[in-house]
N, C-alpha and C. Protein backbone atom coordinates (compact mmCIF):
# COMPACT_ATOMS: atom_id res chain seq x y z
N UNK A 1 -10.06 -12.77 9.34
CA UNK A 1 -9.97 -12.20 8.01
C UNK A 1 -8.96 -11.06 8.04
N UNK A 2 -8.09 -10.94 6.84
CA UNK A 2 -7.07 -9.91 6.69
C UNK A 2 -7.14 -9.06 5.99
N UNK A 3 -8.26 -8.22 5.71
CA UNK A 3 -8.39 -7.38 4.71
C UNK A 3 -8.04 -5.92 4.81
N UNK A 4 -7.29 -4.84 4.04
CA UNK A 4 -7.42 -3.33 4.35
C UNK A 4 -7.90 -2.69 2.90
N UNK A 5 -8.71 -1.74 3.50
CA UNK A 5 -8.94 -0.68 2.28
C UNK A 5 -8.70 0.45 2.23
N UNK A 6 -8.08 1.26 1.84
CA UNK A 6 -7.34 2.45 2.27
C UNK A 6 -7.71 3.62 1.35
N UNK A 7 -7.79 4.66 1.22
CA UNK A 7 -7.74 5.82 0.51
C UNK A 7 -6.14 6.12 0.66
N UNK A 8 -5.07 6.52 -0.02
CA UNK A 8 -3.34 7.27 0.17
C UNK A 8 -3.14 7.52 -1.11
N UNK A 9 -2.19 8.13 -1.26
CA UNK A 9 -1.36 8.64 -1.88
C UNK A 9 0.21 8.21 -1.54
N UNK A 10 0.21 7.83 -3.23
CA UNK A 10 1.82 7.38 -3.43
C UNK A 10 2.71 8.47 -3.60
N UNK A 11 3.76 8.28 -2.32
CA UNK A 11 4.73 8.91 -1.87
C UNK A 11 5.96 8.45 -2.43
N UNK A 12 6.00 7.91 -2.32
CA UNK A 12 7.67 6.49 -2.69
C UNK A 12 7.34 5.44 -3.47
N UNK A 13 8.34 5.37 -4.67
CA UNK A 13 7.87 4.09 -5.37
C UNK A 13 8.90 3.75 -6.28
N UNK A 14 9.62 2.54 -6.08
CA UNK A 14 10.96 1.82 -6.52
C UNK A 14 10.73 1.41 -7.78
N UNK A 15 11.67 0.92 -8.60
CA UNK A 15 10.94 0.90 -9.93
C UNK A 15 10.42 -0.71 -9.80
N UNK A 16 10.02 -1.45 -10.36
CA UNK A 16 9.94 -2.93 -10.85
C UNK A 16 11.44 -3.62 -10.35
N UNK A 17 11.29 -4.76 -9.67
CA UNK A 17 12.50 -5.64 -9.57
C UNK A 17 11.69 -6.96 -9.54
N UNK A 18 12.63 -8.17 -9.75
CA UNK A 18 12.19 -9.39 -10.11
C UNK A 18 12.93 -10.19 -9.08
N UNK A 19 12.18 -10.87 -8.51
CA UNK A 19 12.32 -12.26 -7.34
C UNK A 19 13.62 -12.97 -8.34
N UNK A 20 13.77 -13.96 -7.84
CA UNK A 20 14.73 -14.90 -7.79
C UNK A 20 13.74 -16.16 -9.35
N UNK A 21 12.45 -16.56 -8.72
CA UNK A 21 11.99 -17.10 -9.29
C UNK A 21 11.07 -15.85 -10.53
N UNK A 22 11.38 -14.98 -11.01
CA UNK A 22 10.77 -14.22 -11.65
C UNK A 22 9.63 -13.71 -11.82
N UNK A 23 9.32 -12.97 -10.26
CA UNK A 23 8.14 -12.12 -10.09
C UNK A 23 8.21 -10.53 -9.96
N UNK A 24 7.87 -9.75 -11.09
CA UNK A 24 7.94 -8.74 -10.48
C UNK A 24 7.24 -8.04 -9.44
N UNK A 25 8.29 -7.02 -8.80
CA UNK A 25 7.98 -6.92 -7.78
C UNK A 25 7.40 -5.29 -7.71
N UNK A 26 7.49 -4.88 -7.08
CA UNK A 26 7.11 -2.81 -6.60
C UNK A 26 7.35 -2.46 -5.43
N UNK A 27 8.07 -1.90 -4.70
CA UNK A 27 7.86 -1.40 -3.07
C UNK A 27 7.62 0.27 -3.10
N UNK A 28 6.94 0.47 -2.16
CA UNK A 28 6.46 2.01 -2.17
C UNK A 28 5.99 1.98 -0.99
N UNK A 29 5.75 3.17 -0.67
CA UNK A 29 5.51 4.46 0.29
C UNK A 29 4.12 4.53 0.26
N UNK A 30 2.90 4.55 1.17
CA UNK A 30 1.88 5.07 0.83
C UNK A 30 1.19 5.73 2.46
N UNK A 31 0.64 7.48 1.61
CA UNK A 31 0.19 8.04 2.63
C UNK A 31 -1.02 8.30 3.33
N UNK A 32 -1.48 8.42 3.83
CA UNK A 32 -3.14 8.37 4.44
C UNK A 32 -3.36 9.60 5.61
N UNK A 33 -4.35 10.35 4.99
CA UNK A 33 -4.64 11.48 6.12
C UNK A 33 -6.49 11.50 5.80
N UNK A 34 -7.21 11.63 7.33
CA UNK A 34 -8.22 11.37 7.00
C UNK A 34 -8.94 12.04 8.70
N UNK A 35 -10.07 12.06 8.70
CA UNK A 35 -10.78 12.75 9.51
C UNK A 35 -11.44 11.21 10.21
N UNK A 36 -11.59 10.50 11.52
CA UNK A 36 -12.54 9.38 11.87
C UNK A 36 -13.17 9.79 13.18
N UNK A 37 -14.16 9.35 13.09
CA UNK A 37 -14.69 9.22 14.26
C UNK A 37 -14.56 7.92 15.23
N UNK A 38 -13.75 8.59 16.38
CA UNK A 38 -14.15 7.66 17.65
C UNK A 38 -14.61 7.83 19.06
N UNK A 39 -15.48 7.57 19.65
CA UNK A 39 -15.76 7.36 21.10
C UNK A 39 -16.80 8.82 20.61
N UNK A 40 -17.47 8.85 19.95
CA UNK A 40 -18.21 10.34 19.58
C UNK A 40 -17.43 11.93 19.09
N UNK A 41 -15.73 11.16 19.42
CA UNK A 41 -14.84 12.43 18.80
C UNK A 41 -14.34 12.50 17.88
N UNK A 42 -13.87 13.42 16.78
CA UNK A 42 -13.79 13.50 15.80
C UNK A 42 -11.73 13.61 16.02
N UNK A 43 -11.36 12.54 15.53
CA UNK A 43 -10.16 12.56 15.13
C UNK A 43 -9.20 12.31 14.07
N UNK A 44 -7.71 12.77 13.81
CA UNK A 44 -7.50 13.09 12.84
C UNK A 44 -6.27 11.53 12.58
N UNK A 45 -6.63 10.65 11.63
CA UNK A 45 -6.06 9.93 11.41
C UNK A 45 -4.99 9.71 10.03
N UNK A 46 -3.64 9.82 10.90
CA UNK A 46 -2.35 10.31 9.71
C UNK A 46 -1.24 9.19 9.18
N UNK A 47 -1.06 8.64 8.76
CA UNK A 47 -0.50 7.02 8.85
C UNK A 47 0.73 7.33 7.45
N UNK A 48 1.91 6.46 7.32
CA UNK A 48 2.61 6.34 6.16
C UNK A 48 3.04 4.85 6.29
N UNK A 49 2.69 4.23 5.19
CA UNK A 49 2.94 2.78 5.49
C UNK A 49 3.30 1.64 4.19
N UNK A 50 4.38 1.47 4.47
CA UNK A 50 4.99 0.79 3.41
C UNK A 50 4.43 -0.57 2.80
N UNK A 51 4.19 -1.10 1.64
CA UNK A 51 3.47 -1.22 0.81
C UNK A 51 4.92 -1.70 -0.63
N UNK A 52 3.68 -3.38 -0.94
CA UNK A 52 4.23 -3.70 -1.96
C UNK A 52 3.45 -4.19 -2.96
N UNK A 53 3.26 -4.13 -4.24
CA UNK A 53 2.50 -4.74 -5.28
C UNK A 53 3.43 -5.96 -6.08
N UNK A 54 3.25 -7.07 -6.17
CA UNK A 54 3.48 -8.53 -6.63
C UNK A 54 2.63 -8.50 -8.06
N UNK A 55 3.50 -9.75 -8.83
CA UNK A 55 2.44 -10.28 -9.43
C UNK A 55 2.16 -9.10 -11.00
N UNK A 56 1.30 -9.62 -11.29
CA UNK A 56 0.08 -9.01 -12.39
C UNK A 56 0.06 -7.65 -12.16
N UNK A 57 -0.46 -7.46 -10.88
CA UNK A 57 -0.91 -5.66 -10.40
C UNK A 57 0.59 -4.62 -10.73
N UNK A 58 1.84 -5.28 -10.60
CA UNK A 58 2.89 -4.53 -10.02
C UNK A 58 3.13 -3.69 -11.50
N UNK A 59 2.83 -4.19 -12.54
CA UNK A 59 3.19 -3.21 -13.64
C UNK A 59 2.03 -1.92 -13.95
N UNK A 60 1.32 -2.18 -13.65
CA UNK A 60 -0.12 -1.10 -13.43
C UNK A 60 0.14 -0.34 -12.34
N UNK A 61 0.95 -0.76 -11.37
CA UNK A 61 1.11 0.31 -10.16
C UNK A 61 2.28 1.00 -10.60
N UNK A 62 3.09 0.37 -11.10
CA UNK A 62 4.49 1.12 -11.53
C UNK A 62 4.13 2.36 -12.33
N UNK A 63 2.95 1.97 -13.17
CA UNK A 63 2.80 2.99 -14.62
C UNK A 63 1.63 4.28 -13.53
N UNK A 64 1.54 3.86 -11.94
CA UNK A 64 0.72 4.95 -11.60
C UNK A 64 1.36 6.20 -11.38
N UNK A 65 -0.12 7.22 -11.22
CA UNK A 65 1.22 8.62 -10.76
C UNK A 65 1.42 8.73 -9.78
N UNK A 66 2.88 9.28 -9.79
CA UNK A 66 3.68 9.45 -8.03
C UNK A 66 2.83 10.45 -7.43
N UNK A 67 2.26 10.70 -6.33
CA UNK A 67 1.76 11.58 -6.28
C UNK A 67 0.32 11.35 -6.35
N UNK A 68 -0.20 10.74 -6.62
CA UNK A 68 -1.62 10.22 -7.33
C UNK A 68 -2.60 9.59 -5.41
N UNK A 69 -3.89 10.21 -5.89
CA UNK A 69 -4.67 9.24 -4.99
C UNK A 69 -5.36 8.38 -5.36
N UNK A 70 -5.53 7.15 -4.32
CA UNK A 70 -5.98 5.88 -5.05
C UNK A 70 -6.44 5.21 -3.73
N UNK A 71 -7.35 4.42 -4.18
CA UNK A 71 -8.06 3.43 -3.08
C UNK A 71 -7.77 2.23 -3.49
N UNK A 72 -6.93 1.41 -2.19
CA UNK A 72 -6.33 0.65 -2.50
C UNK A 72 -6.83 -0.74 -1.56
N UNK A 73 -6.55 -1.68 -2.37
CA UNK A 73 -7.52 -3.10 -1.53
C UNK A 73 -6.06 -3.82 -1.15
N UNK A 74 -5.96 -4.84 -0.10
CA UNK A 74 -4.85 -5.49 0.15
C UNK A 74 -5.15 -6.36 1.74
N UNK A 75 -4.14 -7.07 2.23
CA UNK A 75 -4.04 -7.00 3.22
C UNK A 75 -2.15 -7.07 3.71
N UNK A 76 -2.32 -6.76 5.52
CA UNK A 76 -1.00 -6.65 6.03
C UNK A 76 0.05 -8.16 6.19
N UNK A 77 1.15 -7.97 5.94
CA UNK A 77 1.78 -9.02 6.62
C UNK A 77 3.14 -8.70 6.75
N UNK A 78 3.50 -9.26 7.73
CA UNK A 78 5.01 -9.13 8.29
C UNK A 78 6.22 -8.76 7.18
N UNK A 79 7.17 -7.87 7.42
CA UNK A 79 7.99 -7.88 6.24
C UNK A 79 8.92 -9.17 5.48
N UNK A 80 8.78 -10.26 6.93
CA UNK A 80 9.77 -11.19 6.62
C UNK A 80 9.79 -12.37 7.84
N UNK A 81 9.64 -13.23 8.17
CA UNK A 81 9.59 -14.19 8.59
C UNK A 81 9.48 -13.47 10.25
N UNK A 82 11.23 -13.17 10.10
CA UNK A 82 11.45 -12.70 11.68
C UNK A 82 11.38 -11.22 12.15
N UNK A 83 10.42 -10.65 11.19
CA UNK A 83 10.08 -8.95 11.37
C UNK A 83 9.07 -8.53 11.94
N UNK A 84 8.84 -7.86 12.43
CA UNK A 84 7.68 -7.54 13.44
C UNK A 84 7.08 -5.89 12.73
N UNK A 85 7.49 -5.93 11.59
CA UNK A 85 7.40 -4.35 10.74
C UNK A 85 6.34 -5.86 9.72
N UNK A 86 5.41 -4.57 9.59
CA UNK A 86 4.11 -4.73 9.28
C UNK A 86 4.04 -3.89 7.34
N UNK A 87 3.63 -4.89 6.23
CA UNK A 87 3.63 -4.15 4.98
C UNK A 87 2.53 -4.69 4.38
N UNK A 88 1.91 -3.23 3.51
CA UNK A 88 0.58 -3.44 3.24
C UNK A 88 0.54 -3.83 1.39
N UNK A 89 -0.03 -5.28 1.49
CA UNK A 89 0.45 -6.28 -0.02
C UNK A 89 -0.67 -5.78 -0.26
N UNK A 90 -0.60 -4.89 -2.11
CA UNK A 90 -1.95 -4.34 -2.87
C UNK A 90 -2.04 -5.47 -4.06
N UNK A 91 -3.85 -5.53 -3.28
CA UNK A 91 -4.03 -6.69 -4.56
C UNK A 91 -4.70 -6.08 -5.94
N UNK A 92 -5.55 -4.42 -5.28
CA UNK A 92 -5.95 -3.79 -6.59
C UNK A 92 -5.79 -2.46 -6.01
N UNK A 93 -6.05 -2.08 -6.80
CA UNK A 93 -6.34 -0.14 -6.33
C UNK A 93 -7.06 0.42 -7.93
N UNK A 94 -8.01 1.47 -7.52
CA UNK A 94 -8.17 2.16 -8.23
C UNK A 94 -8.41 3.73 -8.00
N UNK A 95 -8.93 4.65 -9.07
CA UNK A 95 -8.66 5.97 -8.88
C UNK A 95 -9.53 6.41 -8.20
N UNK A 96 -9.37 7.46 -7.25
CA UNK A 96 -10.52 8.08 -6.55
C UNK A 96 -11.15 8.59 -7.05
């Protein structure tokens, strides 16, 4: 199973562009700072990870605020066939 759920904040965010076959698209920036526990220690987990919204969602993410926190549902996949860079596809998000 490929699922992520994230708490971030949008850092970067391109406006709307459209595929070839006419999908709009969104690419953005999203940031994550958070407190986890592992091995009984308390560590500090800091991540920035690029992120695209497709589809239906991408005009609702466009109209979000820059800057804004949001919990976001998705999962990862490769940027591109032969990329080994990892991007996190949002299928919803909402406000914290």
């Amino acid at each position: 199973m490929n699922q992520l759920r994230v708490i971030a904040l949008i850092t970067e965010r391109d406006s709307v562009r459209y595929t070839p076959a006419g999908l709009p698209i969104v690419n953005a920036v999203l940031q994550h700072s958070s407190q986890q526990m592992e091995a009984g220690i308390a560590r500090l987990a800091e991540f920035e990870i690029p992120a695209i919204a497709a589809g239906d969602i991408s005009k609702r993410f466009s109209e979000a605020t820059l800057g804004g926190i949001y919990e976001f549902t998705g999962f990862l996949a490769k940027k591109n066939r032969n990329s080994r860079t990892l991007v996190f596809h949002i299928i919803d998000f909402r406000t914290v």
